[in-house]
N, C-alpha and C. Protein backbone atom coordinates (compact mmCIF):
# COMPACT_ATOMS: atom_id res chain seq x y z
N UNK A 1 119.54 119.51 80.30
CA UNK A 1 119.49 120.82 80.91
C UNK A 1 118.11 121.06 81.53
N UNK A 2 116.88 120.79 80.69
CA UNK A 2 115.93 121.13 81.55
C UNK A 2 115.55 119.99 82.33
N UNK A 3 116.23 118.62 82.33
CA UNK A 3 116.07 118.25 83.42
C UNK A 3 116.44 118.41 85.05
N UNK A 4 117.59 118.98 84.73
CA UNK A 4 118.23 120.03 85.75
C UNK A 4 117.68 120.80 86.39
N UNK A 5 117.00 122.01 85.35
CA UNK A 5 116.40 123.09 86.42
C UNK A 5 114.85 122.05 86.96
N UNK A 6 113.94 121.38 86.16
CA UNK A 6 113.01 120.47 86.63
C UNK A 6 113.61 120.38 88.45
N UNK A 7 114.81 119.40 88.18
CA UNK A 7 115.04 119.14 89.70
C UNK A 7 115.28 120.23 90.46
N UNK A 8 115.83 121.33 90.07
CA UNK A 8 115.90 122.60 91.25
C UNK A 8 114.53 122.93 91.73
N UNK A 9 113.64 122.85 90.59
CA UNK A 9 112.39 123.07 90.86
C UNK A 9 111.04 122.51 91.88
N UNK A 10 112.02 121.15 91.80
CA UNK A 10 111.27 120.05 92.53
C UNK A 10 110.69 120.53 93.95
N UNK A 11 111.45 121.06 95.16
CA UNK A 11 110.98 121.41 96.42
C UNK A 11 109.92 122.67 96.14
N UNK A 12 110.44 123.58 95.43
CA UNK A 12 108.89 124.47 95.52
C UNK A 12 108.19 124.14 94.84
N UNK A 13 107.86 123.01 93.71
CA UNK A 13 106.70 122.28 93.38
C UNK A 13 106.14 121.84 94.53
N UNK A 14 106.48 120.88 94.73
CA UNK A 14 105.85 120.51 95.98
C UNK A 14 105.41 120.92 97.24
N UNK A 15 106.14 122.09 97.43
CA UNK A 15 105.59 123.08 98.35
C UNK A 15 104.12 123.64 97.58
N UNK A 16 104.53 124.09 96.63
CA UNK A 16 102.85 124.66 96.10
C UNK A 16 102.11 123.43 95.91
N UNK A 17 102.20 122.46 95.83
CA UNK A 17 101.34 121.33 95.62
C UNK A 17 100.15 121.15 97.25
N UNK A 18 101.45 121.03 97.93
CA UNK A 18 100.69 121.41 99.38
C UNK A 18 99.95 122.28 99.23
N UNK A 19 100.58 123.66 99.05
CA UNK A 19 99.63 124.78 99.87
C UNK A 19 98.42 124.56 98.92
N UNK A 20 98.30 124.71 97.95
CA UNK A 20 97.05 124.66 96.56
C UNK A 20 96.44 123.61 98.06
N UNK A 21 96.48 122.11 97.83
CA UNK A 21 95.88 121.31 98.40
C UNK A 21 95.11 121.59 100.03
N UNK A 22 96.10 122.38 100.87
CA UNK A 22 95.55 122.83 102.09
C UNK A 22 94.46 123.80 101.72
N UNK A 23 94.51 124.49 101.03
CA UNK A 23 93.28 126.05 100.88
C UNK A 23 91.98 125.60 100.45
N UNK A 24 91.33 126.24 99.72
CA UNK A 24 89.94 126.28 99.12
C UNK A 24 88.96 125.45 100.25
N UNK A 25 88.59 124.29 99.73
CA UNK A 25 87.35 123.58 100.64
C UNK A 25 87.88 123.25 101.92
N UNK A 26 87.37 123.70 103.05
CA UNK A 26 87.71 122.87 104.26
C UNK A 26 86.96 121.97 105.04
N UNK A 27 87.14 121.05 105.45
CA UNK A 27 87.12 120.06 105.62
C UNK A 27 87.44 118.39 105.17
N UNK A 28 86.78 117.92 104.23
CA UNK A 28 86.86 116.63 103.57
C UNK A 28 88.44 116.50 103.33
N UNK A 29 89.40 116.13 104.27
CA UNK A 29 90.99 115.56 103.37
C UNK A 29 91.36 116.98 102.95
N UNK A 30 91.58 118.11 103.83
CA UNK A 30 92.58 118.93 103.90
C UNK A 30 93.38 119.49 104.30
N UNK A 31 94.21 118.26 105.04
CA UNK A 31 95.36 118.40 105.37
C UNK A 31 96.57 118.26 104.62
N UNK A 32 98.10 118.46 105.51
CA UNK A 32 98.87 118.24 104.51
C UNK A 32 99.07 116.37 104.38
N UNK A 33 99.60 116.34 103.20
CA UNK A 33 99.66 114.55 103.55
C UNK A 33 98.81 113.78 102.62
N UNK A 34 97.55 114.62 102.83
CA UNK A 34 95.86 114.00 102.72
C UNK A 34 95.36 114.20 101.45
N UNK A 35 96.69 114.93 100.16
CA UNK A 35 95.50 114.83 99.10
C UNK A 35 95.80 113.36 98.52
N UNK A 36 94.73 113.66 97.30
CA UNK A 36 95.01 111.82 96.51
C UNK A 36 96.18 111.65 95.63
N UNK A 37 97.09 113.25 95.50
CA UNK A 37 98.40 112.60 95.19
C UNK A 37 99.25 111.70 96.02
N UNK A 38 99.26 112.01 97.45
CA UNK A 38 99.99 111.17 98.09
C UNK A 38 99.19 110.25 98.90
N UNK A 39 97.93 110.13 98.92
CA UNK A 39 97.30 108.27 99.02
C UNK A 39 97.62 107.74 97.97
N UNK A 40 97.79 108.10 96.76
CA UNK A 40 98.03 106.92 95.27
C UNK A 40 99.47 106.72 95.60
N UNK A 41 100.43 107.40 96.15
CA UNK A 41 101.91 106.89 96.34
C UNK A 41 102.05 106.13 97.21
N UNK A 42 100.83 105.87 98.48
CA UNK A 42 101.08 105.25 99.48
C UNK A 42 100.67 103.98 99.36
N UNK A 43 99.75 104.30 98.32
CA UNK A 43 98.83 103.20 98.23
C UNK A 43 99.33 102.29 97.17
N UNK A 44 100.20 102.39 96.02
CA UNK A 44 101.17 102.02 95.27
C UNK A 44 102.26 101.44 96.44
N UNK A 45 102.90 101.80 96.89
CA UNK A 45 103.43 101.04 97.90
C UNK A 45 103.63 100.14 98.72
N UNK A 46 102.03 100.30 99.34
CA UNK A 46 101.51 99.35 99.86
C UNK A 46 101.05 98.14 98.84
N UNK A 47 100.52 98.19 97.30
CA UNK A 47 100.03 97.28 96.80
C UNK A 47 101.66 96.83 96.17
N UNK A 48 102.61 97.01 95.93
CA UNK A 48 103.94 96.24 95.70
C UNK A 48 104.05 95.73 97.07
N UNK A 49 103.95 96.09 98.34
CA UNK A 49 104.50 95.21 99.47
C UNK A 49 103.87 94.12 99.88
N UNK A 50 102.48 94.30 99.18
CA UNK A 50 101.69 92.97 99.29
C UNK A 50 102.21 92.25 98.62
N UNK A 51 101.93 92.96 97.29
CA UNK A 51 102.41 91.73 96.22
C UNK A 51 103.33 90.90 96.49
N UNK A 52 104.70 91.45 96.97
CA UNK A 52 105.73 90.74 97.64
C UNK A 52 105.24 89.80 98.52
N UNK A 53 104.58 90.33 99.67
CA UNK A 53 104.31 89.48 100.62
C UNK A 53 103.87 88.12 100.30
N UNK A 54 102.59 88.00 99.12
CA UNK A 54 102.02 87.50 99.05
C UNK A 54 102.62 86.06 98.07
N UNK A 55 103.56 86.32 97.13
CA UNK A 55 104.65 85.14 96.39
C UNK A 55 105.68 85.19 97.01
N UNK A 56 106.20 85.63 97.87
CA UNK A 56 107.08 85.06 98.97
C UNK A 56 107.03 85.07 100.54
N UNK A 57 106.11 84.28 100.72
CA UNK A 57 105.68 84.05 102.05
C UNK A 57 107.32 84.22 103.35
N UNK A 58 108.17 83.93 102.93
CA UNK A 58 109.34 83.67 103.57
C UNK A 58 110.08 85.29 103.78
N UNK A 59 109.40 86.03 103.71
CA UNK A 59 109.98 87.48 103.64
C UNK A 59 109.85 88.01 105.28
N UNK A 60 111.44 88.61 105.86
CA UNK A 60 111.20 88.75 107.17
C UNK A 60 111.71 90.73 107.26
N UNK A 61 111.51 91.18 106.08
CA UNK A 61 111.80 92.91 106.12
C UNK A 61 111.63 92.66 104.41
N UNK A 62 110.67 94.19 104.54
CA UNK A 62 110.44 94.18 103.11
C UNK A 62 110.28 95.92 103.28
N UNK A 63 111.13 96.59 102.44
CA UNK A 63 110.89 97.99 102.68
C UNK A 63 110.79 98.92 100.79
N UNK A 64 109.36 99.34 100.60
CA UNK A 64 109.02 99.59 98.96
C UNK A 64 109.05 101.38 99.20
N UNK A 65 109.90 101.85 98.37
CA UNK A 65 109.91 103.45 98.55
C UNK A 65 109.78 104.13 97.39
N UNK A 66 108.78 105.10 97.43
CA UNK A 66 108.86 105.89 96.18
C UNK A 66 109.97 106.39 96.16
N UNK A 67 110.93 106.79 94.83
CA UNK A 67 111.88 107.34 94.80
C UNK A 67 111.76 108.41 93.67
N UNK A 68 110.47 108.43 93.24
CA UNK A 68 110.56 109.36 91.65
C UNK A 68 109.93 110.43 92.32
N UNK A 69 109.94 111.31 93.52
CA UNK A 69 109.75 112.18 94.36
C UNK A 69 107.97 112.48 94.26
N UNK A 70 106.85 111.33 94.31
CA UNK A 70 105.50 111.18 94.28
C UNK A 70 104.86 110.75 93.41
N UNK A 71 105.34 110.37 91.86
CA UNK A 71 104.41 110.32 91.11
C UNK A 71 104.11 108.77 90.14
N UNK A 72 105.57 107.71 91.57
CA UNK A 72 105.00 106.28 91.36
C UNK A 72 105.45 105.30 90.07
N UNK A 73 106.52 106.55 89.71
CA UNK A 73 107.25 106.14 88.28
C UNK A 73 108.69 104.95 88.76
N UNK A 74 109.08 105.73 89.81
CA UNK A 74 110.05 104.90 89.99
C UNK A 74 110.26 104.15 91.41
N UNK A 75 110.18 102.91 91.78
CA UNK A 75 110.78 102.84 93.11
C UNK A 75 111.91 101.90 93.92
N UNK A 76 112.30 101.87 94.89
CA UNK A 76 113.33 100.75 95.51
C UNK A 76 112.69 100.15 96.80
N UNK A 77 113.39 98.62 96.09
CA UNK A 77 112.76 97.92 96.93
C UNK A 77 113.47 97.07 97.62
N UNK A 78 113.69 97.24 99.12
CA UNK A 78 114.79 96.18 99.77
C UNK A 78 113.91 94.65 100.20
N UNK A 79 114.06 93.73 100.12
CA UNK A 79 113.62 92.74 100.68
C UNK A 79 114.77 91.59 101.05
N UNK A 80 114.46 91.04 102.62
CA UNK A 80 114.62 89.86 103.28
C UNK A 80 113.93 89.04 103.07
N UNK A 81 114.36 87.62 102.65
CA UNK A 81 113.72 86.45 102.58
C UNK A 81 114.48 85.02 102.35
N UNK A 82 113.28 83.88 103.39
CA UNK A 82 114.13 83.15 103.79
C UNK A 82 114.37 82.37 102.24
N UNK A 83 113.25 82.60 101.31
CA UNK A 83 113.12 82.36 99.96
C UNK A 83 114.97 82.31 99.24
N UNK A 84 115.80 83.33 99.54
CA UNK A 84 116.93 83.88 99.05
C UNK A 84 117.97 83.08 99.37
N UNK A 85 118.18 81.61 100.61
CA UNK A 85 119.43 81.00 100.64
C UNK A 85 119.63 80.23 99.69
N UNK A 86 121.05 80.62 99.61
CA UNK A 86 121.55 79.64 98.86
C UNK A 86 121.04 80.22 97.00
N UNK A 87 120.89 80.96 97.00
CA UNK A 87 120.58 81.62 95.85
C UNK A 87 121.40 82.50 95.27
N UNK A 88 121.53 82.83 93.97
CA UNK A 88 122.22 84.28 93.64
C UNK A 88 121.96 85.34 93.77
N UNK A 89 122.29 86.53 93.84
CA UNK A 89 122.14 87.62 93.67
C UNK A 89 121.08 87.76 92.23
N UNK A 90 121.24 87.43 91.10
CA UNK A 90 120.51 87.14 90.20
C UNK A 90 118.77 86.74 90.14
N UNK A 91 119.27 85.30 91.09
CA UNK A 91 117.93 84.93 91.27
C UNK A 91 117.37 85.08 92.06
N UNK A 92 117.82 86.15 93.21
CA UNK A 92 117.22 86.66 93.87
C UNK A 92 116.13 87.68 93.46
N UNK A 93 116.80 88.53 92.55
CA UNK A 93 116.02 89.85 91.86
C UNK A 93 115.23 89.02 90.82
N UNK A 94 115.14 88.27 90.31
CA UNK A 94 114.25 87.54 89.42
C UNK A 94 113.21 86.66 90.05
N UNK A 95 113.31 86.47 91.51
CA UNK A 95 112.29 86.16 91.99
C UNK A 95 111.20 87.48 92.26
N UNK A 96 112.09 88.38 92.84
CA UNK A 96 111.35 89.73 92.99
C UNK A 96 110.66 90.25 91.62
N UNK A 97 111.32 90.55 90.78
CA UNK A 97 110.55 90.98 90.00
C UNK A 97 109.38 90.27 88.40
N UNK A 98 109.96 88.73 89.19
CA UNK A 98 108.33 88.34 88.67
C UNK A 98 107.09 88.26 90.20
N UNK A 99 107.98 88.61 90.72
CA UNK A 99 106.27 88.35 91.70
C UNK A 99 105.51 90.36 91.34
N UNK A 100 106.30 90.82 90.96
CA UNK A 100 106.07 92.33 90.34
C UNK A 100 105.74 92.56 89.26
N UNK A 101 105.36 91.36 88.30
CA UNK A 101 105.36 91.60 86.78
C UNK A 101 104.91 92.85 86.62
N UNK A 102 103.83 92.70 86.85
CA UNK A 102 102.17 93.56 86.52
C UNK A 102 102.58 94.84 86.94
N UNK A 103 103.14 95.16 88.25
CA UNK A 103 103.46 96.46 88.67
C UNK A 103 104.33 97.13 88.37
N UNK A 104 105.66 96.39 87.40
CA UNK A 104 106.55 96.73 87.25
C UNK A 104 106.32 97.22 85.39
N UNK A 105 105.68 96.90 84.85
CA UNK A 105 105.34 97.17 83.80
C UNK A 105 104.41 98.72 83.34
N UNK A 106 103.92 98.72 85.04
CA UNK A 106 103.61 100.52 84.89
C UNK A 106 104.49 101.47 85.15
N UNK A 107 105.71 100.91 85.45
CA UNK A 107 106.90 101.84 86.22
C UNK A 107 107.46 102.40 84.99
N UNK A 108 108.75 103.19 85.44
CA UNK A 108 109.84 103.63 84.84
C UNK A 108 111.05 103.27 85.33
N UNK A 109 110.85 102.55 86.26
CA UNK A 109 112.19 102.08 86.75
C UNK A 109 112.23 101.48 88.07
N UNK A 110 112.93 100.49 88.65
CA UNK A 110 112.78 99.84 89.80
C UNK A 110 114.35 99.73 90.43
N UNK A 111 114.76 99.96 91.38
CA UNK A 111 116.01 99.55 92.40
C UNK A 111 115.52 97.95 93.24
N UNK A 112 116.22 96.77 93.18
CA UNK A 112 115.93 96.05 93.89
C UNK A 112 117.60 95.38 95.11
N UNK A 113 117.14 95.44 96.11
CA UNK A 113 117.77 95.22 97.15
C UNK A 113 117.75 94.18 97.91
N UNK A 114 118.48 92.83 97.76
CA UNK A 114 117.96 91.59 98.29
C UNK A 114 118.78 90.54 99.24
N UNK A 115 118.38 90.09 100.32
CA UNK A 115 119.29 89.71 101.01
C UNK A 115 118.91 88.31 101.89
N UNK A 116 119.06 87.59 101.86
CA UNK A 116 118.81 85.90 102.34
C UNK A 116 118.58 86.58 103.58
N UNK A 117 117.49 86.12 104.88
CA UNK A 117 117.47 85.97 105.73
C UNK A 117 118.58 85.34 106.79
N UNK A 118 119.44 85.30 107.49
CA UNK A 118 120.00 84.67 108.34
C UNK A 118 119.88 83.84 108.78
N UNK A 119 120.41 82.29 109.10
CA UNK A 119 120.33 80.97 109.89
C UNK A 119 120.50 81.84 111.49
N UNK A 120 119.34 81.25 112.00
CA UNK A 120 119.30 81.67 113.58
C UNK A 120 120.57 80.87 114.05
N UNK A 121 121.63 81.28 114.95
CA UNK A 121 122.23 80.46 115.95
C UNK A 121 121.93 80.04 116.83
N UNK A 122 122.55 78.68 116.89
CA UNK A 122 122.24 77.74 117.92
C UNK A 122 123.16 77.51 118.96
């Protein structure tokens, strides 16, 4: 139950999260967008899409999304790679989420989405 109203609550949290963040000091990073709650989500993002990048070189779409609405607990992750033919569904996500150990061990939860790259036609 109170996770319920939590989620009704969710959009005007975040609306006041903004406005708090736009007011008081102006200048230094006060815009919307610009506080360090949402560089640490972006930036979490970005350090799983490396990570990916970086143990599977063969990756041709890799898309990492916060889904726990900012705060980096939970996210989904689609990836292409040529890494994936001829593979399972299984060992597909078990490639993914050891190249994630480390990151995935701060989470609360992960969606993974995985799909062999395509043989170009000839």
């Amino acid at each position: 139950m109170i996770r319920q109203f939590m989620k009704t609550l969710e959009p005007v949290r975040t609306k006041l999260f903004r406005v708090a963040g736009e007011g008081g000091s102006a200048g230094a990073g006060a815009a919307v967008g610009n506080s360090a709650f949402s560089r640490n989500s972006v930036t979490k993002e970005q350090q799983l899409s490396t990570a990916l990048r970086r143990s599977l070189p063969g990756i041709t779409y890799v898309s990492v999304q916060d889904i726990s609405g900012g705060c980096g607990a939970m996210f989904e992750v689609s990836v292409e790679a040529k890494e994936f033919a001829g593979l399972s569904r299984v060992k597909q996500h078990q490639l993914v989420t050891d190249s994630l150990k480390s990151e995935i061990a701060e989470m609360h939860g992960i969606r993974i989405h995985t799909m062999a790259t395509p043989a170009a036609d000839k």
